[in-house]
PDB file of N, CA and C in Angstrom:
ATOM      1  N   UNK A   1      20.141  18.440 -10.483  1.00  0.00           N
ATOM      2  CA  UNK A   1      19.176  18.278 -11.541  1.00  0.00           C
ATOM      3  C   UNK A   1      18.710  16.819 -11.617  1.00  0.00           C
ATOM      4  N   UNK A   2      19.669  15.868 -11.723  1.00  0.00           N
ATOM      5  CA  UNK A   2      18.862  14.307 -12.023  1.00  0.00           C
ATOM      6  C   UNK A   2      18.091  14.253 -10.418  1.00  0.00           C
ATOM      7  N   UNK A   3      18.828  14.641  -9.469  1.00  0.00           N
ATOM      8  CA  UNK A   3      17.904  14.246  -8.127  1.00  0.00           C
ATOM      9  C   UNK A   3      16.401  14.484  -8.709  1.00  0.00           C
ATOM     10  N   UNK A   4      16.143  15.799  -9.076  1.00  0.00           N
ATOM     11  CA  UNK A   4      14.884  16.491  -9.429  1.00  0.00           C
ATOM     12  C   UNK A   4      13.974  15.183 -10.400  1.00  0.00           C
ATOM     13  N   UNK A   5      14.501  14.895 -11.403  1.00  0.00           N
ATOM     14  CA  UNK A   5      14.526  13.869 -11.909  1.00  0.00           C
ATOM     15  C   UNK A   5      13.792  12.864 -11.510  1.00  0.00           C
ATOM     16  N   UNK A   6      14.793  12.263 -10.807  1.00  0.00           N
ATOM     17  CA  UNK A   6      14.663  10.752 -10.410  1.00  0.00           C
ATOM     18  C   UNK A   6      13.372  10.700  -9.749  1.00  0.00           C
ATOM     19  N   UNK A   7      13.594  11.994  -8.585  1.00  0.00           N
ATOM     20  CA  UNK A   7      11.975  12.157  -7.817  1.00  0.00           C
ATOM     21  C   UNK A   7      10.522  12.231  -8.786  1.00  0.00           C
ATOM     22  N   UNK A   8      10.704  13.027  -9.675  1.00  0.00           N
ATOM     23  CA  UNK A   8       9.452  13.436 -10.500  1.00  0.00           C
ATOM     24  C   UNK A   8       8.871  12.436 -11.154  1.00  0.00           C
ATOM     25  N   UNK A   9      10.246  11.289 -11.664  1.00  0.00           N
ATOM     26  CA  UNK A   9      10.213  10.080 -12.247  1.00  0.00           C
ATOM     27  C   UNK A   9       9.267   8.864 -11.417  1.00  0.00           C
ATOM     28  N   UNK A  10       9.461   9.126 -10.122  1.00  0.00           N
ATOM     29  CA  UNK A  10       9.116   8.275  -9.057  1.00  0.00           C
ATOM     30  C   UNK A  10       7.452   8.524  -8.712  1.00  0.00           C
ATOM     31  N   UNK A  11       7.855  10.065  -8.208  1.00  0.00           N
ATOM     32  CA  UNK A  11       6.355  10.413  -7.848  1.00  0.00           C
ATOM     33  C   UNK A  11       5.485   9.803  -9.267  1.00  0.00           C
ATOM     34  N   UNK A  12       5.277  10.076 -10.126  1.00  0.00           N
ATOM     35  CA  UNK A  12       4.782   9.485 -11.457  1.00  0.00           C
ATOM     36  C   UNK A  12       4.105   8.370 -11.092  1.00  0.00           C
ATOM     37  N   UNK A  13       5.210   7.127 -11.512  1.00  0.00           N
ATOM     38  CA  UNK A  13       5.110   6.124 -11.256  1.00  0.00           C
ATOM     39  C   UNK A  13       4.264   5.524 -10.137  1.00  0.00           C
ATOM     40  N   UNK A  14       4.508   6.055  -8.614  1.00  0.00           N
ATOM     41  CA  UNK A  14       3.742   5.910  -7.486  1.00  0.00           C
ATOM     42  C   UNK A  14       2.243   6.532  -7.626  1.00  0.00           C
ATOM     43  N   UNK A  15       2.225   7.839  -8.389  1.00  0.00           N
ATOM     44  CA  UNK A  15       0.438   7.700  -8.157  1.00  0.00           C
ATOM     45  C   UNK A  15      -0.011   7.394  -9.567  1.00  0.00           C
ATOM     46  N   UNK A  16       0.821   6.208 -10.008  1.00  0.00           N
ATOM     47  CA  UNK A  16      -0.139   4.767 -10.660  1.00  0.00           C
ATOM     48  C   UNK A  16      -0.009   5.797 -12.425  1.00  0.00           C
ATOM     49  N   UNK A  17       0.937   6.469 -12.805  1.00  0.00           N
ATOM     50  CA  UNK A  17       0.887   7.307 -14.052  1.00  0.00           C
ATOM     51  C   UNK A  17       1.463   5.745 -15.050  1.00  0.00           C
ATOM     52  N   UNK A  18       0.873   5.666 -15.929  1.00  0.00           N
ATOM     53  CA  UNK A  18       1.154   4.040 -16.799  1.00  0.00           C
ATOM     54  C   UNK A  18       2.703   4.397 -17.252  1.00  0.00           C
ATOM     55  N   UNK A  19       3.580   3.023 -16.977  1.00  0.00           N
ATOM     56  CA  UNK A  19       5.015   3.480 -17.195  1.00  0.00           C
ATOM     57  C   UNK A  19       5.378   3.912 -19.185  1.00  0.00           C
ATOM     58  N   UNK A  20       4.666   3.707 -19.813  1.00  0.00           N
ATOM     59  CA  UNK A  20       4.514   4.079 -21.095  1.00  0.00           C
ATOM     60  C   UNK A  20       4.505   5.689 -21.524  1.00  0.00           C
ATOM     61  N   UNK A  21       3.938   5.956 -20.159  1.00  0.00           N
ATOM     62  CA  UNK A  21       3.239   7.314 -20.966  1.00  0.00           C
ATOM     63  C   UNK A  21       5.004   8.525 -19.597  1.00  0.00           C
ATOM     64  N   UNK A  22       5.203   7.882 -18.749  1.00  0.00           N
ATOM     65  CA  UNK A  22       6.140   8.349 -17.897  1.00  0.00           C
ATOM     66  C   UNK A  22       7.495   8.219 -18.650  1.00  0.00           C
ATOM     67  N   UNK A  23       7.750   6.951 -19.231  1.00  0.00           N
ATOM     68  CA  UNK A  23       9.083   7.140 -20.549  1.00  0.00           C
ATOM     69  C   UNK A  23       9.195   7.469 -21.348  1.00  0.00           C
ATOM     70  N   UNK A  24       7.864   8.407 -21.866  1.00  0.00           N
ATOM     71  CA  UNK A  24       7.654   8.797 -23.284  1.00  0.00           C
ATOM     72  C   UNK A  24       8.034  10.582 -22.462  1.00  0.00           C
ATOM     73  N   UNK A  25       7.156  10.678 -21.638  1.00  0.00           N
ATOM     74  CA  UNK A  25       7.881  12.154 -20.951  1.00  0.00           C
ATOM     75  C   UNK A  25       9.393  12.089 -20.364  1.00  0.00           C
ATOM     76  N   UNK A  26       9.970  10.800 -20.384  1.00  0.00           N
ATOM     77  CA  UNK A  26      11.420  11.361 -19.347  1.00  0.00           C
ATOM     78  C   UNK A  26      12.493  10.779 -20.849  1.00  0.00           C
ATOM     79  N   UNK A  27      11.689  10.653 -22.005  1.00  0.00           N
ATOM     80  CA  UNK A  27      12.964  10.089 -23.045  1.00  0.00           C
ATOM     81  C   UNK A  27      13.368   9.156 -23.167  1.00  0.00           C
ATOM     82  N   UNK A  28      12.932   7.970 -22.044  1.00  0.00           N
ATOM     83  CA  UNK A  28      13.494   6.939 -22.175  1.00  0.00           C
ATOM     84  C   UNK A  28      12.574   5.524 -23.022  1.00  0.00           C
ATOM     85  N   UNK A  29      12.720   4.534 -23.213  1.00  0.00           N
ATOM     86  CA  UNK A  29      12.120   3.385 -23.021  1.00  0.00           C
ATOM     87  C   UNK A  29      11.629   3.216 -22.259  1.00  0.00           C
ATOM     88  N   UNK A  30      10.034   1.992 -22.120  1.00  0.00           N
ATOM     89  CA  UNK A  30       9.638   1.635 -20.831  1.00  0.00           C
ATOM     90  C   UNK A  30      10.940   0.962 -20.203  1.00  0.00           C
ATOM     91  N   UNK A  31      11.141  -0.664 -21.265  1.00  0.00           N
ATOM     92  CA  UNK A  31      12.605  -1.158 -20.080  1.00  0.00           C
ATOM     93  C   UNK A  31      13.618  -0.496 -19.332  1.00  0.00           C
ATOM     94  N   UNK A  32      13.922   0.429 -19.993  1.00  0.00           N
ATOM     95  CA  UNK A  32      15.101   1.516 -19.121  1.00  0.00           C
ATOM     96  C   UNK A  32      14.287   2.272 -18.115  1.00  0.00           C
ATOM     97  N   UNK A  33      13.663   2.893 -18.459  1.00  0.00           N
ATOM     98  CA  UNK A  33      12.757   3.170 -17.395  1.00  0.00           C
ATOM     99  C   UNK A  33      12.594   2.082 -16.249  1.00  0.00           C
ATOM    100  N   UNK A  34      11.453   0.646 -16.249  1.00  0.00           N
ATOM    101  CA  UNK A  34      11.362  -0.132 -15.226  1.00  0.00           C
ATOM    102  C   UNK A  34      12.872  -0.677 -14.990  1.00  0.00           C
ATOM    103  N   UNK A  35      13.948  -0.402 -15.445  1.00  0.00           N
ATOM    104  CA  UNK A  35      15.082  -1.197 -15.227  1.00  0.00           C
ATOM    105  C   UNK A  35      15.700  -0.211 -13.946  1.00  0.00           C
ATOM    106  N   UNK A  36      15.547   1.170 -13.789  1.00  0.00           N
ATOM    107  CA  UNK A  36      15.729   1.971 -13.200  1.00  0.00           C
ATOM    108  C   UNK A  36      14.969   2.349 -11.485  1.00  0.00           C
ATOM    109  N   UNK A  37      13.612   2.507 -11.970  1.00  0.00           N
ATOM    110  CA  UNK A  37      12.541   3.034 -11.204  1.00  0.00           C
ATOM    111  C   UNK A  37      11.575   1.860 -10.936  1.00  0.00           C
ATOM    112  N   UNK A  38      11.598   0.506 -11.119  1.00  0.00           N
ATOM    113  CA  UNK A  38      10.312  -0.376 -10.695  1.00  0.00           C
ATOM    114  C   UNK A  38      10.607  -0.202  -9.190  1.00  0.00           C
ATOM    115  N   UNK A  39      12.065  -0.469  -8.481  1.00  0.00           N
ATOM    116  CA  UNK A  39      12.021  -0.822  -7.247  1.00  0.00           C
ATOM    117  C   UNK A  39      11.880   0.579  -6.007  1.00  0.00           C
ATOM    118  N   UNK A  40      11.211   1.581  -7.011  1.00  0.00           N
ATOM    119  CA  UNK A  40      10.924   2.457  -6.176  1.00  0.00           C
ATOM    120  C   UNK A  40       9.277   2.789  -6.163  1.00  0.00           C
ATOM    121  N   UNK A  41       8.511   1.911  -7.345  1.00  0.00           N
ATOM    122  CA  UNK A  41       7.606   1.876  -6.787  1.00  0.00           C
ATOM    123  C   UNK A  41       6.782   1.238  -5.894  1.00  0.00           C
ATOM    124  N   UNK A  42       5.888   1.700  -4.974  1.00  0.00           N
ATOM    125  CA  UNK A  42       5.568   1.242  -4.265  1.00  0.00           C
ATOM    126  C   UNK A  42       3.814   1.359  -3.813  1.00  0.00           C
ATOM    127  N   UNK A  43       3.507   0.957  -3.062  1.00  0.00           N
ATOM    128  CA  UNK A  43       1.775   0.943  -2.430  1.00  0.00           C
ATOM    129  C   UNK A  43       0.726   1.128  -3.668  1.00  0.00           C
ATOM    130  N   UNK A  44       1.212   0.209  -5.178  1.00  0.00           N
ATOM    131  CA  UNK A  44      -0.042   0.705  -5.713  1.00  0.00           C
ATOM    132  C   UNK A  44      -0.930  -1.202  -5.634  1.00  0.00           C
ATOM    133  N   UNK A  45      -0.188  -1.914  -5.242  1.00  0.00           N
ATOM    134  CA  UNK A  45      -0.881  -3.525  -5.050  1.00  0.00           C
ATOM    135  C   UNK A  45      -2.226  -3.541  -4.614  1.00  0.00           C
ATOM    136  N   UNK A  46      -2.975  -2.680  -3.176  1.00  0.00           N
ATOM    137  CA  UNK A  46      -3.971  -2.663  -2.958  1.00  0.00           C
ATOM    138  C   UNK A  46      -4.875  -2.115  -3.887  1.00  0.00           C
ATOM    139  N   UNK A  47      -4.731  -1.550  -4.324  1.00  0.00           N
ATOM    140  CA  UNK A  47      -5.483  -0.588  -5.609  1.00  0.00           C
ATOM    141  C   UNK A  47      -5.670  -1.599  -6.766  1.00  0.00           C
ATOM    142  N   UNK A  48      -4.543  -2.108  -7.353  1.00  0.00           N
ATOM    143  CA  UNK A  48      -4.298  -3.017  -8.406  1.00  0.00           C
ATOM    144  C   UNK A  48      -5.072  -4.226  -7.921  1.00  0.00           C
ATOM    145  N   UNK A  49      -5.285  -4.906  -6.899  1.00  0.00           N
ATOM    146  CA  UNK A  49      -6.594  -6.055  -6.030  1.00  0.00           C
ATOM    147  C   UNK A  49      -7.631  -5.373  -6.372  1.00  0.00           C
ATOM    148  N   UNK A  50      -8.248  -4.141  -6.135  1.00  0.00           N
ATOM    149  CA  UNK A  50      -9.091  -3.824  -5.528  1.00  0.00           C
ATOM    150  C   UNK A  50      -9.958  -3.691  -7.185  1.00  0.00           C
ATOM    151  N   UNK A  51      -9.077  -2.943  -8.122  1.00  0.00           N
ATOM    152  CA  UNK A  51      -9.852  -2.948  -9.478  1.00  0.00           C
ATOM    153  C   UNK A  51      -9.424  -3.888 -10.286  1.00  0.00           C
ATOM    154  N   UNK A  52      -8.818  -5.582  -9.669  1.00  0.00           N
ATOM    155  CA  UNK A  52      -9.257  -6.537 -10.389  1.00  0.00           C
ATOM    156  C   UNK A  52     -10.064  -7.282 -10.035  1.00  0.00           C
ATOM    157  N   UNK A  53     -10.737  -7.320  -8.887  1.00  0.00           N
ATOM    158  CA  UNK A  53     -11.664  -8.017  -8.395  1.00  0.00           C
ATOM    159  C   UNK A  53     -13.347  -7.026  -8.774  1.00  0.00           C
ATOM    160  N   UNK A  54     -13.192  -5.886  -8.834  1.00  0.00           N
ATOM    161  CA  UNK A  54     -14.204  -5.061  -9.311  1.00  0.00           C
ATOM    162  C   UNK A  54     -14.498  -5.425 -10.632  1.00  0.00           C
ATOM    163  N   UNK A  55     -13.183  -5.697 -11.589  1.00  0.00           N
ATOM    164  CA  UNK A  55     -13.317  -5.992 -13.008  1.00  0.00           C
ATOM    165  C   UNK A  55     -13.883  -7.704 -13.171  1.00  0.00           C
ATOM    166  N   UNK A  56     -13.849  -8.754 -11.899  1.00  0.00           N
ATOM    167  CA  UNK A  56     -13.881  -9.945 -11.438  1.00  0.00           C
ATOM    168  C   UNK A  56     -12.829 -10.647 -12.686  1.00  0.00           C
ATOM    169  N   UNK A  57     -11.362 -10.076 -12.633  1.00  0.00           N
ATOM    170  CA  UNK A  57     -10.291 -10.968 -13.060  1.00  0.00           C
ATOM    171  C   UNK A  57      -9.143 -11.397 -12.613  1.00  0.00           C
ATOM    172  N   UNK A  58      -9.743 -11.081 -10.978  1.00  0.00           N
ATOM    173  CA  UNK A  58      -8.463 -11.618  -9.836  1.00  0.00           C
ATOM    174  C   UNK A  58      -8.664 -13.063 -10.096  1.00  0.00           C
ATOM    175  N   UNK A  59      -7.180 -13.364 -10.549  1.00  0.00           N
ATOM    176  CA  UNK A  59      -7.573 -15.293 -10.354  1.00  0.00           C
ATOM    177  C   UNK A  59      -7.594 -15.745  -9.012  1.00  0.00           C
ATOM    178  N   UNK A  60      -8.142 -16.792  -8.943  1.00  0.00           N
ATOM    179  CA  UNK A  60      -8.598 -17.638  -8.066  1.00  0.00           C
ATOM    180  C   UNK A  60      -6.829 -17.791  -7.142  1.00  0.00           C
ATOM    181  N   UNK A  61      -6.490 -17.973  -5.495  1.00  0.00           N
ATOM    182  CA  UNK A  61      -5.515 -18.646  -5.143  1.00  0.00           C
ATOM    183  C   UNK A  61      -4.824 -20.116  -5.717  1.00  0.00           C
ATOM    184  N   UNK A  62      -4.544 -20.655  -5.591  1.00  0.00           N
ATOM    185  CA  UNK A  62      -4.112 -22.485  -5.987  1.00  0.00           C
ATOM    186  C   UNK A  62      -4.837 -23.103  -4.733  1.00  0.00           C
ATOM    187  N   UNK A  63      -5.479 -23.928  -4.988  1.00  0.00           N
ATOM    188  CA  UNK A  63      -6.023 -24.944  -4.468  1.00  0.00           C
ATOM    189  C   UNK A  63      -8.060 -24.121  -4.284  1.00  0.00           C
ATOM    190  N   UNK A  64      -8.035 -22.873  -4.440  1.00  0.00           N
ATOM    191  CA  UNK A  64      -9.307 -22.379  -3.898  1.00  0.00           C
ATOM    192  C   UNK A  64     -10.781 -23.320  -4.834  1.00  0.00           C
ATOM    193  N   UNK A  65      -9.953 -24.026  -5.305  1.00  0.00           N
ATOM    194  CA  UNK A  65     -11.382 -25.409  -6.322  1.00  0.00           C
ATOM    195  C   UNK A  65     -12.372 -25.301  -5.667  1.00  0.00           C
TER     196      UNK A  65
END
């Protein structure tokens, strides 16, 4: 049963479900939640670039003056 869990918890998280609304369905807190499951998410960074630069609030690198 938690295997079932942990996966459903994950898949969530991975296609980008806001961790608020994923701890409010699994019972937990967000912190217990990300204290658990952040290091299993994964590949949403390109996406997260892609609609802050669309929104134009990717900051600048250091030094790009």
């Amino acid at each position: 049963m938690y295997d079932n869990r942990y996966t459903r918890l994950t898949k969530w998280l991975n296609d980008g479900i806001p961790p608020a609304q994923v701890a409010e369905w699994a019972g937990n807190s967000v912190p217990v939640l990300l204290a658990t499951y952040a290091r299993c998410v994964d590949g949403q960074l390109p996406d997260l670039k892609k609609r802050l630069e669309t929104a134009g609030d990717l900051p600048e690198p250091p030094g790009a003056d």
